[in-house]
Every structure is written in C-alpha cells, then in structure tokens.
N, C-alpha and C. Protein backbone atom coordinates (compact mmCIF):
# COMPACT_ATOMS: atom_id res chain seq x y z
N UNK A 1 54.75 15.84 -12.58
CA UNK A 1 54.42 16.10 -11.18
C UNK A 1 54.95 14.95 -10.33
N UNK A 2 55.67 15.10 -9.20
CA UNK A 2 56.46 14.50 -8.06
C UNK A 2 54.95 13.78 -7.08
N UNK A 3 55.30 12.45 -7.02
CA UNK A 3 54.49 11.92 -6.13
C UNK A 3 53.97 12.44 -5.66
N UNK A 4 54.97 13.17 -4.15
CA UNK A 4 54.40 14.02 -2.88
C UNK A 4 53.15 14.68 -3.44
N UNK A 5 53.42 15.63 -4.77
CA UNK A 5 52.79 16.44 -5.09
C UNK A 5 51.33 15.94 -5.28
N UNK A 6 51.23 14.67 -5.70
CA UNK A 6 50.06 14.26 -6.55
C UNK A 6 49.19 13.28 -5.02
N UNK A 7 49.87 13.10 -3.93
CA UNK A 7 49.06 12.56 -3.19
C UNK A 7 49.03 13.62 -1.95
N UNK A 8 49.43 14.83 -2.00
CA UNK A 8 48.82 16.07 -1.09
C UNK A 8 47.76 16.30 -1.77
N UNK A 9 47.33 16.26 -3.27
CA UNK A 9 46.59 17.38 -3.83
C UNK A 9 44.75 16.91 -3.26
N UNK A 10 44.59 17.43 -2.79
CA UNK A 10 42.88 17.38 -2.14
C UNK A 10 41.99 17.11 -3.17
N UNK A 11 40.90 16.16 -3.32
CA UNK A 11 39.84 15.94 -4.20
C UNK A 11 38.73 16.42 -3.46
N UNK A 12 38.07 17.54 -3.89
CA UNK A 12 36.47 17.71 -3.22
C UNK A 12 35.35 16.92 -3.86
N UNK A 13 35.78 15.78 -4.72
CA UNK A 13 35.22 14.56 -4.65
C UNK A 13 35.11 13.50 -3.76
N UNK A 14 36.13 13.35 -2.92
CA UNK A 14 36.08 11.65 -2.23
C UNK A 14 35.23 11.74 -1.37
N UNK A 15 34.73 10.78 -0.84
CA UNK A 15 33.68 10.61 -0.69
C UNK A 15 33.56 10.70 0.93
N UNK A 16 34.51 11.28 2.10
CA UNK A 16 34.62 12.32 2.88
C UNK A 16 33.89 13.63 2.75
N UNK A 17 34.37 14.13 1.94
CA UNK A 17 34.34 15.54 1.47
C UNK A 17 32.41 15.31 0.61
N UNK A 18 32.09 14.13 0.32
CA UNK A 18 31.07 14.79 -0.06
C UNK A 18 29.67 14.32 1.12
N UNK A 19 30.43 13.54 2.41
CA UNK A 19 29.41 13.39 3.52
C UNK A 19 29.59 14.82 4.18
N UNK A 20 30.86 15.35 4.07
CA UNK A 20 30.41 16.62 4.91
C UNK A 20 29.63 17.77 4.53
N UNK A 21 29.66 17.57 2.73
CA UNK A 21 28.51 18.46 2.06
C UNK A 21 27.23 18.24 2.03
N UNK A 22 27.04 16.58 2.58
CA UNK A 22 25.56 16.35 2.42
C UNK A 22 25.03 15.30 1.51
N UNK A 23 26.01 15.56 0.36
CA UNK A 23 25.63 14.68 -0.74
C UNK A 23 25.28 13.10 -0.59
N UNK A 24 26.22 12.04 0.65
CA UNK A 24 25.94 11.25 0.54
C UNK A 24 25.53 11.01 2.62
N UNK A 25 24.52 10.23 2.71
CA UNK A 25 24.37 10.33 4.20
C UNK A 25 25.70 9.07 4.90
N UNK A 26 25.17 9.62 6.14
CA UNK A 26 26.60 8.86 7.27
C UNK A 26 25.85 8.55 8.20
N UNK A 27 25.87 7.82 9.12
CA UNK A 27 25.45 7.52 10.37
C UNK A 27 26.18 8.34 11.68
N UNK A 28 25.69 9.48 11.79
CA UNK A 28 26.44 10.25 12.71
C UNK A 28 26.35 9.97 14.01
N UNK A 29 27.92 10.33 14.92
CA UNK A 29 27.96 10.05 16.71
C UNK A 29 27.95 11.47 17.02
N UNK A 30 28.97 12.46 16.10
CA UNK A 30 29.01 13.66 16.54
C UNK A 30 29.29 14.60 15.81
N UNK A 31 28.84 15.98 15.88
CA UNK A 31 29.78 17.08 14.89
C UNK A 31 29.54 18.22 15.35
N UNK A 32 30.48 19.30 15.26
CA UNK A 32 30.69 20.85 15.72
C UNK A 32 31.07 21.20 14.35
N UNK A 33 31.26 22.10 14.43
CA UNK A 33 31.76 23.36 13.30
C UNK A 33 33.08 22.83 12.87
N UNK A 34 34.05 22.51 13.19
CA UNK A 34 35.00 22.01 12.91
C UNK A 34 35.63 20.33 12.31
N UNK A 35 34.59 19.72 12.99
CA UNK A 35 34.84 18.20 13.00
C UNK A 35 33.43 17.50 13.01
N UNK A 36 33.71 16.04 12.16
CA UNK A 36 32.05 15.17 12.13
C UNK A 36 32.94 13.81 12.41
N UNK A 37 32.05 12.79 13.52
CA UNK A 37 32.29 11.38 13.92
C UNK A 37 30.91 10.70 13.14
N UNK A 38 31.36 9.95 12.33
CA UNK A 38 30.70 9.04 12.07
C UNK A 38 31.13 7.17 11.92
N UNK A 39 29.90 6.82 11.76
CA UNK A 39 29.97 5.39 12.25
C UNK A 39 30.65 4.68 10.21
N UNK A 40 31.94 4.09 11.00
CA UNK A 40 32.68 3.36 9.39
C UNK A 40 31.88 2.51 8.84
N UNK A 41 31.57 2.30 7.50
CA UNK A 41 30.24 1.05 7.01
C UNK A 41 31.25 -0.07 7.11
N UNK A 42 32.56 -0.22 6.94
CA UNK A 42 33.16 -1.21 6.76
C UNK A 42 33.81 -1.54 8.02
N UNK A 43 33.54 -1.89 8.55
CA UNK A 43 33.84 -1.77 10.62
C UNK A 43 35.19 -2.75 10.58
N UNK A 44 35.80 -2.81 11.27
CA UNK A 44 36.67 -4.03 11.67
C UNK A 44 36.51 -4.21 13.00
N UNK A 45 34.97 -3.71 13.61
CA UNK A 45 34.61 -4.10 15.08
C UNK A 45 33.46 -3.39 15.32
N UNK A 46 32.48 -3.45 15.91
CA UNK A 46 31.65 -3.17 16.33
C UNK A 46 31.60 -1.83 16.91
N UNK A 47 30.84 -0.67 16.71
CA UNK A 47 31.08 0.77 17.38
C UNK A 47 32.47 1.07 16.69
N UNK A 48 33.23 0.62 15.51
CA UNK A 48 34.34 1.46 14.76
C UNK A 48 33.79 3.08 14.30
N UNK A 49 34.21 4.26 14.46
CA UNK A 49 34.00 5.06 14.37
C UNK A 49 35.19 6.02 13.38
N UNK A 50 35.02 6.80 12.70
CA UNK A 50 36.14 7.89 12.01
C UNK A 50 35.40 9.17 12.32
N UNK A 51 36.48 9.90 12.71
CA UNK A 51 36.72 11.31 12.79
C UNK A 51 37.00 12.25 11.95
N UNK A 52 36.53 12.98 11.36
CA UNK A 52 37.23 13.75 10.00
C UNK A 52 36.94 15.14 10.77
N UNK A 53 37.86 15.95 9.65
CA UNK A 53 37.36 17.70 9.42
C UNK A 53 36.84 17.99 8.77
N UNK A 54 36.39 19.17 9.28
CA UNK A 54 35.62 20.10 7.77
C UNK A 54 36.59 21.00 7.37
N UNK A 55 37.60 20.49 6.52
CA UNK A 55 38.60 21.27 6.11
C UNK A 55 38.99 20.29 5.08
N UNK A 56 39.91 20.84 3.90
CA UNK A 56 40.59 20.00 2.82
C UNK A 56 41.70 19.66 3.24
N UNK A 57 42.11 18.50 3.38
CA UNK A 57 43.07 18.41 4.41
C UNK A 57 43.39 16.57 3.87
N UNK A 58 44.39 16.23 3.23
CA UNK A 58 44.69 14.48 2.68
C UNK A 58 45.15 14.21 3.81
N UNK A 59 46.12 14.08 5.11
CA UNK A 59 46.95 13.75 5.62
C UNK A 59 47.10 14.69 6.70
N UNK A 60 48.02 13.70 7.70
CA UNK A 60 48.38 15.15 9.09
C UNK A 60 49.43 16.33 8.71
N UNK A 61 50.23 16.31 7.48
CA UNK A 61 51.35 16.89 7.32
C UNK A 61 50.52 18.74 6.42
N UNK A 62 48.97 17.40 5.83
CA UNK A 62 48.19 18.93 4.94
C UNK A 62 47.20 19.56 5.98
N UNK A 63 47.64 19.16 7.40
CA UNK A 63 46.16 19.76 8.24
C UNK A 63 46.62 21.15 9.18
N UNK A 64 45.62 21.68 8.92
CA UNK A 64 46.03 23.16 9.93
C UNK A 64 45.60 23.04 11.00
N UNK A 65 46.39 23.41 11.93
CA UNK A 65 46.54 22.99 13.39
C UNK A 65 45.14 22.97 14.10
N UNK A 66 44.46 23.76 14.30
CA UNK A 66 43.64 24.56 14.31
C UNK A 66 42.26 23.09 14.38
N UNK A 67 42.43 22.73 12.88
CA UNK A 67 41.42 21.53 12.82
C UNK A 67 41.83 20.37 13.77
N UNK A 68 43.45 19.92 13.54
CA UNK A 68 43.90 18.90 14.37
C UNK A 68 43.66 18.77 15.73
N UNK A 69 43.65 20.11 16.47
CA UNK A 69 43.16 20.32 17.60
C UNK A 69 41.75 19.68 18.18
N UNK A 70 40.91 20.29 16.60
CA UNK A 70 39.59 20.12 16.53
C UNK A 70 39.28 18.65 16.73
N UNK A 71 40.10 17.84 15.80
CA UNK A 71 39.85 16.37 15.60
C UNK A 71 40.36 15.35 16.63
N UNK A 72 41.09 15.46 17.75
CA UNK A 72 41.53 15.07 19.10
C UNK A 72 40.87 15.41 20.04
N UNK A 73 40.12 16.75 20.10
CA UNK A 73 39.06 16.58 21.40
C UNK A 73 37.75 16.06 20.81
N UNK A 74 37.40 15.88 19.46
CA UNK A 74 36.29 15.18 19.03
C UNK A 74 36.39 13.58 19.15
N UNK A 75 37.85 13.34 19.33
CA UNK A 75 38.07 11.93 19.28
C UNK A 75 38.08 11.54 20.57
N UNK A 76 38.60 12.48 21.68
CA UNK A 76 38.67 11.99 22.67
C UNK A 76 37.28 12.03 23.89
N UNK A 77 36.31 12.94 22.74
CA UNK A 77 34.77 12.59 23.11
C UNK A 77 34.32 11.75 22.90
N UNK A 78 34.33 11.13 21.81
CA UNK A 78 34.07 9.59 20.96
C UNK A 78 34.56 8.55 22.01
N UNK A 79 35.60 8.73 21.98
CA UNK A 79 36.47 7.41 22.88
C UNK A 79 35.70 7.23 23.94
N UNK A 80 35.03 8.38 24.85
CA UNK A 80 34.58 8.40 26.32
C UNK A 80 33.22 7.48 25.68
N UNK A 81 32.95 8.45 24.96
CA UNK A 81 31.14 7.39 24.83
C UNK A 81 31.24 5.78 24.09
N UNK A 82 32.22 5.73 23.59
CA UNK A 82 32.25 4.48 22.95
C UNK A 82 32.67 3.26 24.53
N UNK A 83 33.26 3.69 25.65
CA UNK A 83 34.07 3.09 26.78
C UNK A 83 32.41 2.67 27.66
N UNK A 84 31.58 3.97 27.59
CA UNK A 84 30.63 4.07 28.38
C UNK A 84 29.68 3.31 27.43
N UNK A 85 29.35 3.51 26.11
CA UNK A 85 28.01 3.28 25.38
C UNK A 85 28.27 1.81 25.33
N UNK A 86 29.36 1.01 25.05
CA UNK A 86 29.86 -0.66 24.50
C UNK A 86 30.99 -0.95 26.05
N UNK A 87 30.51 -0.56 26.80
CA UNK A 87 30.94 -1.46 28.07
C UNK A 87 32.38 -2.07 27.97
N UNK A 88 33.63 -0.94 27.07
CA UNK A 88 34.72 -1.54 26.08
C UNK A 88 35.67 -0.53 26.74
N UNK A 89 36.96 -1.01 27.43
CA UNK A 89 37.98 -0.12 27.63
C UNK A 89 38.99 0.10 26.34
N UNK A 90 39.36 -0.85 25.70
CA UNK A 90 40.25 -1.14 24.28
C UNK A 90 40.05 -0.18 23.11
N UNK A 91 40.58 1.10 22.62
CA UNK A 91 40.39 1.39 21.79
C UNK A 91 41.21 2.12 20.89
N UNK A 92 41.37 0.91 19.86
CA UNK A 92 42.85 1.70 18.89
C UNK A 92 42.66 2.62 18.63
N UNK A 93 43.24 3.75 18.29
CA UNK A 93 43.55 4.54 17.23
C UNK A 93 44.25 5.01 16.34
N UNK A 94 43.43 4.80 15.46
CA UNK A 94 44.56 4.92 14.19
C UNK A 94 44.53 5.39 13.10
N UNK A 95 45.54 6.26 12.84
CA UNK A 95 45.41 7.36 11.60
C UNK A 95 46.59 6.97 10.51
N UNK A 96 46.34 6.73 9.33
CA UNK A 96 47.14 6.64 8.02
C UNK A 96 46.62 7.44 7.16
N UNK A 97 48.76 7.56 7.11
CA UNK A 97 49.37 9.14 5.71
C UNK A 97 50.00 8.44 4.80
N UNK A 98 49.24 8.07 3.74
CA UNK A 98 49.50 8.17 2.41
C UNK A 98 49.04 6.76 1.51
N UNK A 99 49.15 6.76 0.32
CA UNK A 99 48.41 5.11 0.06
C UNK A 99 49.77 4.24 0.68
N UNK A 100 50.95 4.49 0.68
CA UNK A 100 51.91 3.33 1.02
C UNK A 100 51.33 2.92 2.38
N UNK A 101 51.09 3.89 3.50
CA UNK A 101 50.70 3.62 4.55
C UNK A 101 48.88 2.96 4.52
N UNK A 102 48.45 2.99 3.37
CA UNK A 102 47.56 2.33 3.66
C UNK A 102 46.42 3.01 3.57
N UNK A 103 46.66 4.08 3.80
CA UNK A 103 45.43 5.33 3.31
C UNK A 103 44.45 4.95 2.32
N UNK A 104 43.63 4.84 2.21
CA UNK A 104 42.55 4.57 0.86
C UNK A 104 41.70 5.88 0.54
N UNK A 105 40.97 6.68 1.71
CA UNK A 105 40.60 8.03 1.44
C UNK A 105 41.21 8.93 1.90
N UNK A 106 41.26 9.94 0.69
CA UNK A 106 42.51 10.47 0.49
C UNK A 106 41.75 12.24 1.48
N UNK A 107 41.27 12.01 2.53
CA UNK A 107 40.58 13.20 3.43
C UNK A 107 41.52 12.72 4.75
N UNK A 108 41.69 13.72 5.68
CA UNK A 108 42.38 13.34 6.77
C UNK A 108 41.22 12.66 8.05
N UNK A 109 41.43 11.33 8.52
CA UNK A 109 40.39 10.73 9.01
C UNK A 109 41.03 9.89 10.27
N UNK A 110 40.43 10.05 11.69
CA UNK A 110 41.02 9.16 12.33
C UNK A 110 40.15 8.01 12.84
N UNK A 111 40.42 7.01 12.54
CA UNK A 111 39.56 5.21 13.00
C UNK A 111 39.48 5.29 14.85
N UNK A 112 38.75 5.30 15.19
CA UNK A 112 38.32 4.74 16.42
C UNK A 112 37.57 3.48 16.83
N UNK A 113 38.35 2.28 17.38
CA UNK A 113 37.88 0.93 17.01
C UNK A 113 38.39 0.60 18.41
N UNK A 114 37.12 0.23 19.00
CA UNK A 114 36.79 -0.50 20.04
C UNK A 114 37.46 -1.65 19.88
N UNK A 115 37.76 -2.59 20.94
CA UNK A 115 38.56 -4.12 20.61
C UNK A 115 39.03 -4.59 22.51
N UNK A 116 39.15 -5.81 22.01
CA UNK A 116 39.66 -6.52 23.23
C UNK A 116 40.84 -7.39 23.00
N UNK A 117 42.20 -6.92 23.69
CA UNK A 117 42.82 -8.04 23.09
C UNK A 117 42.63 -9.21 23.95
N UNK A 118 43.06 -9.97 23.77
CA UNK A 118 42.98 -11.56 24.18
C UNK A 118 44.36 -12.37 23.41
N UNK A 119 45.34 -12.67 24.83
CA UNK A 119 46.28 -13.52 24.26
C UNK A 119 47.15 -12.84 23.61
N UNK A 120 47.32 -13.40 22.20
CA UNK A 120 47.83 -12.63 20.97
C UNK A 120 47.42 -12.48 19.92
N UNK A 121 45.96 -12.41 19.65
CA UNK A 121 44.71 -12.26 19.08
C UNK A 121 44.52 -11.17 19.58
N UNK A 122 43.61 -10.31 18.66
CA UNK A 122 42.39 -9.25 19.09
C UNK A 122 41.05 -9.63 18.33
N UNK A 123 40.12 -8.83 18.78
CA UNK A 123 38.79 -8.87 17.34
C UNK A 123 38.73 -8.05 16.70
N UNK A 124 39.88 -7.79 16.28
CA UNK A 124 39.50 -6.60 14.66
C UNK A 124 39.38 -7.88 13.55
N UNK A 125 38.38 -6.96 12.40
CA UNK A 125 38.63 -7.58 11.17
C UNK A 125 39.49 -7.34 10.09
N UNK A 126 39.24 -7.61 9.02
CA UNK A 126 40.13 -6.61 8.28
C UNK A 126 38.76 -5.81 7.94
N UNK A 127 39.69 -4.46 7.65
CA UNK A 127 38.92 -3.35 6.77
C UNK A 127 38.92 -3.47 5.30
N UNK A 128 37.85 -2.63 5.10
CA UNK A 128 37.09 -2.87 3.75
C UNK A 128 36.73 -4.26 3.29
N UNK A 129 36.77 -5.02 3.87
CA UNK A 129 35.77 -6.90 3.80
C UNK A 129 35.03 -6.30 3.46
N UNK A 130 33.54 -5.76 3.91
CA UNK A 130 32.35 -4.94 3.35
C UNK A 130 32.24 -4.64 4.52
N UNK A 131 30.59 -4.21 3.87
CA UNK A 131 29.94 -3.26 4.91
C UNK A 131 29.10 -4.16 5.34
N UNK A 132 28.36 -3.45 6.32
CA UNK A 132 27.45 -4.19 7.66
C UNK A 132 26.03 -3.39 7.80
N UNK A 133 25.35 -3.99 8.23
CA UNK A 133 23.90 -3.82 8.11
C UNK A 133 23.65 -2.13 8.45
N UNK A 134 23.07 -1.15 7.68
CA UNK A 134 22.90 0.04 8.25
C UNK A 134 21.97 0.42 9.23
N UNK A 135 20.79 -0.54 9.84
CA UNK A 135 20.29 -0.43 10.57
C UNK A 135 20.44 -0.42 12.09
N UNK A 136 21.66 -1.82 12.06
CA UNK A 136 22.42 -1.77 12.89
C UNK A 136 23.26 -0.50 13.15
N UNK A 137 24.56 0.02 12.26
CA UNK A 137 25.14 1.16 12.41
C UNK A 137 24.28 2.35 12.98
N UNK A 138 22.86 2.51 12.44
CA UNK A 138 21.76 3.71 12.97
C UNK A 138 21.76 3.39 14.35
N UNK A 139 21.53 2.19 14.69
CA UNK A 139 21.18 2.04 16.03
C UNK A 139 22.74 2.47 17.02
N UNK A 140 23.94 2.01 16.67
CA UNK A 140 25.28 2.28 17.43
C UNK A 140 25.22 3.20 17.72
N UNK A 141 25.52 4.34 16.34
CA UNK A 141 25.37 5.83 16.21
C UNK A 141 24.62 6.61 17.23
N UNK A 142 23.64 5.80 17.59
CA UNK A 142 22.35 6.83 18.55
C UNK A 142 23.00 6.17 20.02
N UNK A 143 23.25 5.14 20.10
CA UNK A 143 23.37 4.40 21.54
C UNK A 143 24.86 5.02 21.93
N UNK A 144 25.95 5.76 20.96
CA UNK A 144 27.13 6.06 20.81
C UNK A 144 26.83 7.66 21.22
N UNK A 145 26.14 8.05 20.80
CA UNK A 145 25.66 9.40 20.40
C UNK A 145 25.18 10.10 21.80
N UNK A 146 24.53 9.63 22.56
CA UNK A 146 23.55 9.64 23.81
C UNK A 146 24.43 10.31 25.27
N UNK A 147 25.75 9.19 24.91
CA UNK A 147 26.69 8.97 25.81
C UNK A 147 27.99 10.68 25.56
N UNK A 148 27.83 11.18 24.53
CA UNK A 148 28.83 12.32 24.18
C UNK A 148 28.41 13.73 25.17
N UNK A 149 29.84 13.71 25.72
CA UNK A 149 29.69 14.83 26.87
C UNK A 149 29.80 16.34 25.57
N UNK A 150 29.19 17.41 25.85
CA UNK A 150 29.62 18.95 25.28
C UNK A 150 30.08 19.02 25.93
C-alpha cells in the first residue's frame, strides 16, 4: 500500500472520532449537527480552540464539501466569540494535511488560537508541551461559549 493510501485511510479510533462519540469528554464552545468546537488540552495560548466534523474525514483533500462548509461558519463563530469573550483581535488559523505537514490527529481539525504579535515574537507556545489545567479550560469553554451568535 502507497503512502497516500495509508495516510487517507480514516481510524474510528483517534481520539477525535471518539470525542464525537462520547467516549472520551472535551470541553465544549460549540456544536450543530455537522461540526463540534472544542477547547485544545494542549493550548499554545490561552482560549486555543479546534474545530472538527462529524464526518470521517483525515484531511481537506478527504472532506465533503458539505462538512467544510460546515467547519468555516463554525469557525468563523468561534473566532467572533473568542475576539469578544478574550478582549483578543489576533487569531491564527490553522489547519494541517498530513504527518509531513505536521498533522498528529489523523481527523480533519482546524486550530483557532488567539495571539498577539509583538515585534517579531508572538505568544504561542509550542503544541503538545502538555496539557493545562481542566478547570481552567471548563471555565474558557463557558466564558467562550456565552459569547456564540446562532
């Protein structure tokens, strides 16, 4: 089996796929039928947020339009409450296709990370350093959450 082949192929294991079944909890900002925002444990900033689908979907090249749609006006709800909820205009976004690019879960997911640059510095961290207090994240999530227009 050809690379391509072996890093399209969808796991309804990773561990995406098993917050949207339930199996493991998330600190949620938002979700519809189509799409769930939750708060990243491994932040590289404060109010970092990911976007996923509820669809099997590794990458933008395996996603049906349909969801992608889904996952840009969910993001661009996120963005509003994260500007309004953290008093923060700065907010990357950023989506990686494939492990070369950096991908680690292999579900299609987009990072929403608040930041300020300054200079030629910003305050991101790196990702995956660890995770961060979940009590804290509960509290973002709701103060993030409050602020989301329907």
């Amino acid at each position: 089996m050809n690379q391509e082949k072996t890093t399209n192929h969808y796991d309804n294991q990773n561990i995406f796929a098993k917050i949207i079944q339930g199996e493991i909890p998330c600190h949620k900002v938002y979700e519809d039928d189509k799409t769930l925002a939750f708060m990243d444990i491994m932040p590289m900033a404060t109010g970092h947020v990911l976007v996923i689908p509820k669809c099997e979907a590794v990458e933008l090249s395996t996603m049906p339009n349909e969801y992608l749609t889904a996952v840009f006006a969910t993001a661009k709800k996120v963005t509003n409450a994260l500007r309004t909820a953290l008093n923060v205009q700065g907010i990357v976004q950023m989506q990686l296709n494939h492990a070369d690019a950096g991908q680690s879960v292999f579900h299609y997911h987009v990072h929403l990370i608040p930041t300020h640059i300054k200079n030629l510095g910003h305050t991101l961290s790196n990702h995956e350093a660890g995770t961060t207090d979940h009590e804290k994240l509960a509290q973002l999530a709701h103060q993030i959450a409050k602020h989301i227009d329907n």
